[in-house]
C-alpha atoms as a PDB file:
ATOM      1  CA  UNK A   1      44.750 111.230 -96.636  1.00  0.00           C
ATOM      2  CA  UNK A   2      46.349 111.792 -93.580  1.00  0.00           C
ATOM      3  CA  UNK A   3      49.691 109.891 -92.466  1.00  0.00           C
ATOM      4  CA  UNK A   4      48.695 108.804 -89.604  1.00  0.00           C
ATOM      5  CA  UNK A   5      51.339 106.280 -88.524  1.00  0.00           C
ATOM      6  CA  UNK A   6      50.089 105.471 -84.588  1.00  0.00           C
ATOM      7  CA  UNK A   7      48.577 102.003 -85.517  1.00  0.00           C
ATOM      8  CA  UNK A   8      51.885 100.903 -87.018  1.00  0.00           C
ATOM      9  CA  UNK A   9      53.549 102.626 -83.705  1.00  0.00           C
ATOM     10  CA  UNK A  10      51.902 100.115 -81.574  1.00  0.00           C
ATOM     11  CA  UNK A  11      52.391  97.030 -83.402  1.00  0.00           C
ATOM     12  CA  UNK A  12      54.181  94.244 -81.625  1.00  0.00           C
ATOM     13  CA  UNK A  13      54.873  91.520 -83.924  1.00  0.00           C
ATOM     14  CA  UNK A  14      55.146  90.508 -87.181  1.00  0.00           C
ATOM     15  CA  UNK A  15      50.989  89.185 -87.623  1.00  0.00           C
ATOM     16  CA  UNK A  16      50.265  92.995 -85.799  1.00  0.00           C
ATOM     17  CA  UNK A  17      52.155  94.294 -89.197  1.00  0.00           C
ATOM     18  CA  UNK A  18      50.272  91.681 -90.974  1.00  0.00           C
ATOM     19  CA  UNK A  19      46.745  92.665 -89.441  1.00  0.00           C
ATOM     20  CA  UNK A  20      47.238  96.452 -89.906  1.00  0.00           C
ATOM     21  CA  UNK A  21      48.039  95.305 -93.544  1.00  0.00           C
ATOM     22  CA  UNK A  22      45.280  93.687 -93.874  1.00  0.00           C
ATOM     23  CA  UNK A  23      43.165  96.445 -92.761  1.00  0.00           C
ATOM     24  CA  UNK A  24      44.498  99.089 -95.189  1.00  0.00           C
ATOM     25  CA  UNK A  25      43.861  96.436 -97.975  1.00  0.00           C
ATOM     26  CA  UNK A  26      40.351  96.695 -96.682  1.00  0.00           C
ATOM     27  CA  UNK A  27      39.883  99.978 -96.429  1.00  0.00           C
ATOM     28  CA  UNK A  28      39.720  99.806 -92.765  1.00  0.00           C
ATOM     29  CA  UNK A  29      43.147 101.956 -92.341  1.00  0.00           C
ATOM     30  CA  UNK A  30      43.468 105.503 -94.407  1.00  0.00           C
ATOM     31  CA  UNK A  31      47.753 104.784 -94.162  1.00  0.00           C
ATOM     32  CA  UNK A  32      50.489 102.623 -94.524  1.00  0.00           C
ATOM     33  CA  UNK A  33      53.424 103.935 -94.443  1.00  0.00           C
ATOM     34  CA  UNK A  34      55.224 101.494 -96.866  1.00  0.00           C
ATOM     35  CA  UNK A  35      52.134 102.940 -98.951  1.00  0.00           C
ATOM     36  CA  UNK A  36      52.358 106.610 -98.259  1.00  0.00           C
ATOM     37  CA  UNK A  37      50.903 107.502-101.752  1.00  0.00           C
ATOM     38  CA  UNK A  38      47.312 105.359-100.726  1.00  0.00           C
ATOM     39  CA  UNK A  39      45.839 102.092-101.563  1.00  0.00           C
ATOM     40  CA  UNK A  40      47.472 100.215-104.822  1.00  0.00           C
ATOM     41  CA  UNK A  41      45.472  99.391-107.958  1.00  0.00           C
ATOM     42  CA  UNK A  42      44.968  95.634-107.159  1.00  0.00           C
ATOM     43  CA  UNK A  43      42.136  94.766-109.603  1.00  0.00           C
ATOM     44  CA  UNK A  44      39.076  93.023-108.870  1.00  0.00           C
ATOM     45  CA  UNK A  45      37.791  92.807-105.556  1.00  0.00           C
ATOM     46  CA  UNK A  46      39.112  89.216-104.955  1.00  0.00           C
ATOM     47  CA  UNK A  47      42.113  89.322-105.381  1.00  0.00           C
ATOM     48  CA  UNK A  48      41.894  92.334-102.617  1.00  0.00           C
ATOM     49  CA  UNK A  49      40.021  90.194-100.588  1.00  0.00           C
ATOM     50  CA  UNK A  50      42.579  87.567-101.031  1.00  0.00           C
ATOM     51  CA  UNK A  51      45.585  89.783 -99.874  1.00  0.00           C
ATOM     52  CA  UNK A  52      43.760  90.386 -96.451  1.00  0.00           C
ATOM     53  CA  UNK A  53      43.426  86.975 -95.837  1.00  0.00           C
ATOM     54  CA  UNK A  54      46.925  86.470 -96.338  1.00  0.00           C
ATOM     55  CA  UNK A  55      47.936  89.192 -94.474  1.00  0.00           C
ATOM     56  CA  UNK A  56      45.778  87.867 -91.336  1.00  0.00           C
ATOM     57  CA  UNK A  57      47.470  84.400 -91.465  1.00  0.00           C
ATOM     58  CA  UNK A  58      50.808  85.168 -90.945  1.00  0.00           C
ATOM     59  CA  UNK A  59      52.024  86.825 -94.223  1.00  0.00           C
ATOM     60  CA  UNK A  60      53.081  90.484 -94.560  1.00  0.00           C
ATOM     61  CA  UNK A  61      52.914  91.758 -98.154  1.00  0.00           C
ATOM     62  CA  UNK A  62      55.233  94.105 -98.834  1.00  0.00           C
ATOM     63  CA  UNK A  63      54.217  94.708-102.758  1.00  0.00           C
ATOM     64  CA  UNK A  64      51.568  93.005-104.644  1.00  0.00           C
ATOM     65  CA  UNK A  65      50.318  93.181-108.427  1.00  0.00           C
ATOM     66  CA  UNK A  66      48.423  91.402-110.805  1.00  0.00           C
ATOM     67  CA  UNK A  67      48.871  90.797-113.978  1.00  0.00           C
ATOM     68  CA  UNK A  68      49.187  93.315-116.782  1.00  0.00           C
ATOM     69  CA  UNK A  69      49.289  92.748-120.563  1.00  0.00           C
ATOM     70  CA  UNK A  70      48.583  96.681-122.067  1.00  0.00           C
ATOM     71  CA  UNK A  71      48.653  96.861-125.626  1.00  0.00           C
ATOM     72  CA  UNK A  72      48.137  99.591-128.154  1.00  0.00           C
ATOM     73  CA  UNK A  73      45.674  99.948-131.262  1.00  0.00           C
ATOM     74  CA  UNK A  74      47.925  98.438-132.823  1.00  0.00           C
ATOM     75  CA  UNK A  75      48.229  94.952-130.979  1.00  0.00           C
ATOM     76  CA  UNK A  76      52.010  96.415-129.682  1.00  0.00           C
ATOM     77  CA  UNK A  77      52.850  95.798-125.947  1.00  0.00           C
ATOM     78  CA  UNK A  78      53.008  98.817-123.815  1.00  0.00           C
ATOM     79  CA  UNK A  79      53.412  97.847-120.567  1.00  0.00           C
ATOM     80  CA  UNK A  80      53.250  94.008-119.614  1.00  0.00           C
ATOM     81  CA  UNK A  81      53.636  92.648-115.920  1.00  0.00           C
ATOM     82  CA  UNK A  82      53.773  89.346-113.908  1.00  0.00           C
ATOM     83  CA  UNK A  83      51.274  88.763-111.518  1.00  0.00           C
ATOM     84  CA  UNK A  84      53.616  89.142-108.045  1.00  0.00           C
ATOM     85  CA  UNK A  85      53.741  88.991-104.479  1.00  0.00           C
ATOM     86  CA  UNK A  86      56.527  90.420-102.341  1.00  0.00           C
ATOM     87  CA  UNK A  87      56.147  89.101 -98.916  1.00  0.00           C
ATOM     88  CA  UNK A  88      57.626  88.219 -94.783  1.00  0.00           C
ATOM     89  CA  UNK A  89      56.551  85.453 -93.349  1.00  0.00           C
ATOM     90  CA  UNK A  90      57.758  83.943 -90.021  1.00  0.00           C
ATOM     91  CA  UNK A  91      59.927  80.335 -89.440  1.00  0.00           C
ATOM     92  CA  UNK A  92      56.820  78.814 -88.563  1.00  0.00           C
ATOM     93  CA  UNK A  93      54.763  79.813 -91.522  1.00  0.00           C
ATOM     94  CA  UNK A  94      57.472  78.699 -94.335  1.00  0.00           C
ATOM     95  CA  UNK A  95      56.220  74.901 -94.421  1.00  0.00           C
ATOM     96  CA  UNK A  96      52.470  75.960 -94.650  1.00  0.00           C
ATOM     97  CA  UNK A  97      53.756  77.974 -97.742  1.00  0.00           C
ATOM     98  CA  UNK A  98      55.814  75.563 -99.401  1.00  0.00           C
ATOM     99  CA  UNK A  99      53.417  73.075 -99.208  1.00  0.00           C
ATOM    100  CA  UNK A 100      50.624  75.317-100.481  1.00  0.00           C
ATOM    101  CA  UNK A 101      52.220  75.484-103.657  1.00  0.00           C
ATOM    102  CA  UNK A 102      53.564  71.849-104.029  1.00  0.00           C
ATOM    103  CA  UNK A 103      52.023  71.314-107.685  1.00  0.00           C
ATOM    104  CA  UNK A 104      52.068  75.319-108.363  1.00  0.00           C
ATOM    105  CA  UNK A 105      54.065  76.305-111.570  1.00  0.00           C
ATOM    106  CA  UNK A 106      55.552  79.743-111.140  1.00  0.00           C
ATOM    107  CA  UNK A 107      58.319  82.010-113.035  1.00  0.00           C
ATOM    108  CA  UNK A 108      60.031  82.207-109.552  1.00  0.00           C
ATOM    109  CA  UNK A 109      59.800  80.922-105.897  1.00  0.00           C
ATOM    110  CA  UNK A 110      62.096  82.168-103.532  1.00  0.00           C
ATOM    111  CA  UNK A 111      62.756  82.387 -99.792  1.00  0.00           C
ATOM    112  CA  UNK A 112      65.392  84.843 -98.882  1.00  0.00           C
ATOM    113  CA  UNK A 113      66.707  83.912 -95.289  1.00  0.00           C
ATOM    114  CA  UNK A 114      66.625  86.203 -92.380  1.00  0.00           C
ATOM    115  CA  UNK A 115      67.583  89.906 -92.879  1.00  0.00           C
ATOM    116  CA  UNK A 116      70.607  91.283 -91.310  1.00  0.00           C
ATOM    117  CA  UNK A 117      72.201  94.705 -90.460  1.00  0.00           C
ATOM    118  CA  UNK A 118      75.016  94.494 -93.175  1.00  0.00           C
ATOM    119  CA  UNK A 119      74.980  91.644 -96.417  1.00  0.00           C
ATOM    120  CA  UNK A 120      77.904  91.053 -98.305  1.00  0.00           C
ATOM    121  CA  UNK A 121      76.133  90.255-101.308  1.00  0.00           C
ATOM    122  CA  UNK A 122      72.935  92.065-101.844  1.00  0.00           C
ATOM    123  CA  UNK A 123      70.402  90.660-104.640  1.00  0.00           C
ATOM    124  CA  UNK A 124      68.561  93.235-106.870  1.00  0.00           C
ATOM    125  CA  UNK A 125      65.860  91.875-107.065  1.00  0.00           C
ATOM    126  CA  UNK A 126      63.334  90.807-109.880  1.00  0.00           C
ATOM    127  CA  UNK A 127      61.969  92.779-113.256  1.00  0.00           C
ATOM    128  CA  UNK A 128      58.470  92.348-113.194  1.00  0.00           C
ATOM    129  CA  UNK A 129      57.251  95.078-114.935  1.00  0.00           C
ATOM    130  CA  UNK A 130      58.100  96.595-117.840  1.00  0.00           C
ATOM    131  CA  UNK A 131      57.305  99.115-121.181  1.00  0.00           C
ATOM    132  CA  UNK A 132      57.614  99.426-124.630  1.00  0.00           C
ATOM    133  CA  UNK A 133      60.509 101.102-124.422  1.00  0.00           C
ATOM    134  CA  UNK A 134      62.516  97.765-122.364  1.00  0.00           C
ATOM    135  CA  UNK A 135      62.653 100.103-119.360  1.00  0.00           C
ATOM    136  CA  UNK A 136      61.994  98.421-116.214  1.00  0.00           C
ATOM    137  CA  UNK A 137      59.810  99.441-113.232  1.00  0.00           C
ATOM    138  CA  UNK A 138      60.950  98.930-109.580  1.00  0.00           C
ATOM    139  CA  UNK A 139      61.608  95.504-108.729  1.00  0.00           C
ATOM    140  CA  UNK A 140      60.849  93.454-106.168  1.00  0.00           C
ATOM    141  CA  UNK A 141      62.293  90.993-104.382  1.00  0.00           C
ATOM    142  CA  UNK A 142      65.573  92.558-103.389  1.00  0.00           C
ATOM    143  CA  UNK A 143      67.359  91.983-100.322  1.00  0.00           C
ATOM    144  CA  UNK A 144      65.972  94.562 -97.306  1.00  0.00           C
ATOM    145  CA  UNK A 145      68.166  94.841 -94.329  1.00  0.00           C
ATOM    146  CA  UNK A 146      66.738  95.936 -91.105  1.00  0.00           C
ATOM    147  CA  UNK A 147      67.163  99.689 -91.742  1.00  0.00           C
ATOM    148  CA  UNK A 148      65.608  99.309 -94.861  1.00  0.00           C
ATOM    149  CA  UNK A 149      62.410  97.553 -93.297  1.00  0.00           C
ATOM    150  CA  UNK A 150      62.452 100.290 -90.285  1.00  0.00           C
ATOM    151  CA  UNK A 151      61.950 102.993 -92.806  1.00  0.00           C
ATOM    152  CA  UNK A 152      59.628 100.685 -94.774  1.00  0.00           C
ATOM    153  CA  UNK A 153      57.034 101.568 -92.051  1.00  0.00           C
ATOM    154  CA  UNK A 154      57.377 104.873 -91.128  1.00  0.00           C
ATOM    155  CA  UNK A 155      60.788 104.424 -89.184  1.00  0.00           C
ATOM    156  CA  UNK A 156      59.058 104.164 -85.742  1.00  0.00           C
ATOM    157  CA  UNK A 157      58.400 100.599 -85.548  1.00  0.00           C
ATOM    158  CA  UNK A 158      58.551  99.116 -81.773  1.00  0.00           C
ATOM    159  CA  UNK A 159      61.366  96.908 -81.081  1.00  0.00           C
ATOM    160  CA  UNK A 160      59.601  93.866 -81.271  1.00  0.00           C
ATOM    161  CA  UNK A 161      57.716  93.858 -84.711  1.00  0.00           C
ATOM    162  CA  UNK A 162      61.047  95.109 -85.909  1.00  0.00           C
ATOM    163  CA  UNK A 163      63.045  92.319 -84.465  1.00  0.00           C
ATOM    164  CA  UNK A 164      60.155  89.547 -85.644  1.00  0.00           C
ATOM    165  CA  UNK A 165      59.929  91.176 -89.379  1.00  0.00           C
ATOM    166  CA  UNK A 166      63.715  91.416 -89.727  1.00  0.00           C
ATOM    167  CA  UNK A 167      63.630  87.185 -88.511  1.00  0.00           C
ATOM    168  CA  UNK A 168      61.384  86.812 -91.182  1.00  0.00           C
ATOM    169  CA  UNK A 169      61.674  84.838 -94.664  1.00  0.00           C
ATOM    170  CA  UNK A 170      61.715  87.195 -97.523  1.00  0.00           C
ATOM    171  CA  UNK A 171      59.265  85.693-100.035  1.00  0.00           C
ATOM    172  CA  UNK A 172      59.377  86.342-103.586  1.00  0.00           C
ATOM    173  CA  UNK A 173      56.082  84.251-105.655  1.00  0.00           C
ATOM    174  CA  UNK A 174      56.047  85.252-109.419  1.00  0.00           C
ATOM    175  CA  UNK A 175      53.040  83.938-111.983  1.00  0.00           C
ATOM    176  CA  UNK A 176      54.614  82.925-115.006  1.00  0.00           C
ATOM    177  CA  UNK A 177      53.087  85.430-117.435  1.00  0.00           C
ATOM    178  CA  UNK A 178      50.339  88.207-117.293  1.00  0.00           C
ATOM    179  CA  UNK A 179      47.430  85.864-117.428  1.00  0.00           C
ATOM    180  CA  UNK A 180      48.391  83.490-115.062  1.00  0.00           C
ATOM    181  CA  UNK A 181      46.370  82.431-112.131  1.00  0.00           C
ATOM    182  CA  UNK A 182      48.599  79.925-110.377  1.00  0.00           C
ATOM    183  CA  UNK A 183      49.864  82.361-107.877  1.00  0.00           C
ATOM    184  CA  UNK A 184      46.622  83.232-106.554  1.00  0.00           C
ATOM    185  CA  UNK A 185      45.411  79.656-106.541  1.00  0.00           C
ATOM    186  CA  UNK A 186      48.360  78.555-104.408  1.00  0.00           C
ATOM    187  CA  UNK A 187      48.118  81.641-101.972  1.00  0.00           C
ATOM    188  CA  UNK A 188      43.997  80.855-101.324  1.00  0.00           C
ATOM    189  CA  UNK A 189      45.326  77.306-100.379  1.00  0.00           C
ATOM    190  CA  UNK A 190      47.915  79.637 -97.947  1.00  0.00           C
ATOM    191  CA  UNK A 191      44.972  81.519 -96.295  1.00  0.00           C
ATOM    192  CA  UNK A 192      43.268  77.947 -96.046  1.00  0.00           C
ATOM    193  CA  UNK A 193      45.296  76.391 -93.842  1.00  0.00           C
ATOM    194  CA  UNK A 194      45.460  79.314 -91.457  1.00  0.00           C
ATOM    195  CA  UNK A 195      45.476  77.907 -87.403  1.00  0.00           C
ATOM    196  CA  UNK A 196      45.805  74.251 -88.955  1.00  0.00           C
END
């Protein structure tokens, strides 16, 4: 697959991110450059499809997974995970959100104000996967500043989409345990309301 970052290079806002996300969910795009390793092990086809939509109504996904529960013959976890969604979405698009998940029941919901060049306090963010052996994957949800985020894609953002995704909420949606569907069920309300 070849990095080829010139897409990303011309994006001028935060919903250009969001659309050029959207089209390396679908296949569309061979490269993202938060992505460099290639397209992420999503599961079934809806959930996929589900992700683009998001990403083409104002949210930018920065790490999404469903839910995991691995076990061995033996009926012993081996790797478990939370269904998850990482996220940036703009001022405007934070009361479509909240109210798409009004009477949603999630481990965590959290909006992380905008990012800034330096943070006194910087929040590690949230297990969400783990293994047998209690050691945890990467987690998500951690506080980005702005040089984090340039180097998130590819370091050569334009001004612009820089400047709109480091104005942007951090979102953080957790499901409550590996089966649950609540998270996806609130973000297809999201992609419903898109232009209303």
């Amino acid at each position: 697959m070849s990095a080829d970052n010139t897409p990303w290079q011309a994006a001028l806002s935060l919903a250009d991110l969001g659309r050029l996300t959207g089209d390396w969910l679908a296949g569309r795009l061979d490269y993202h450059p938060g992505h460099p390793d290639g397209a992420l092990d999503l599961g079934p086809a809806e959930i996929i499809d589900l992700l683009v939509a998001i990403n083409r109504c104002g949210m930018v996904t920065l790490v999404a997974q469903t839910g995991l529960d691995e076990r061995d013959g033996d009926g012993v976890p081996v790797r478990w995970r939370h269904p998850a969604v990482w996220a940036l979405l703009a001022d405007k698009d934070l009361p479509r959100l909240n109210s798409a998940f009004t009477d949603v029941h999630l481990y965590e919901q959290s909006a992380i104000p905008r990012l800034t060049w330096h943070r006194k306090r910087v929040r590690a963010g949230y297990d969400v996967t783990w293994f047998r052996d209690r050691r945890f994957d990467a987690p998500i949800g951690r506080d980005m500043h702005t040089r984090d985020l340039r180097r998130w894609f590819g370091g050569q953002l334009s001004r612009s989409a820089l400047a709109e995704a480091s104005a942007a909420w951090q979102v953080v949606l957790i499901g409550r345990d590996a089966a649950d569907t609540e998270l996806w069920r609130g973000l297809k309300r999201f992609a419903a309301t898109a232009g209303k």
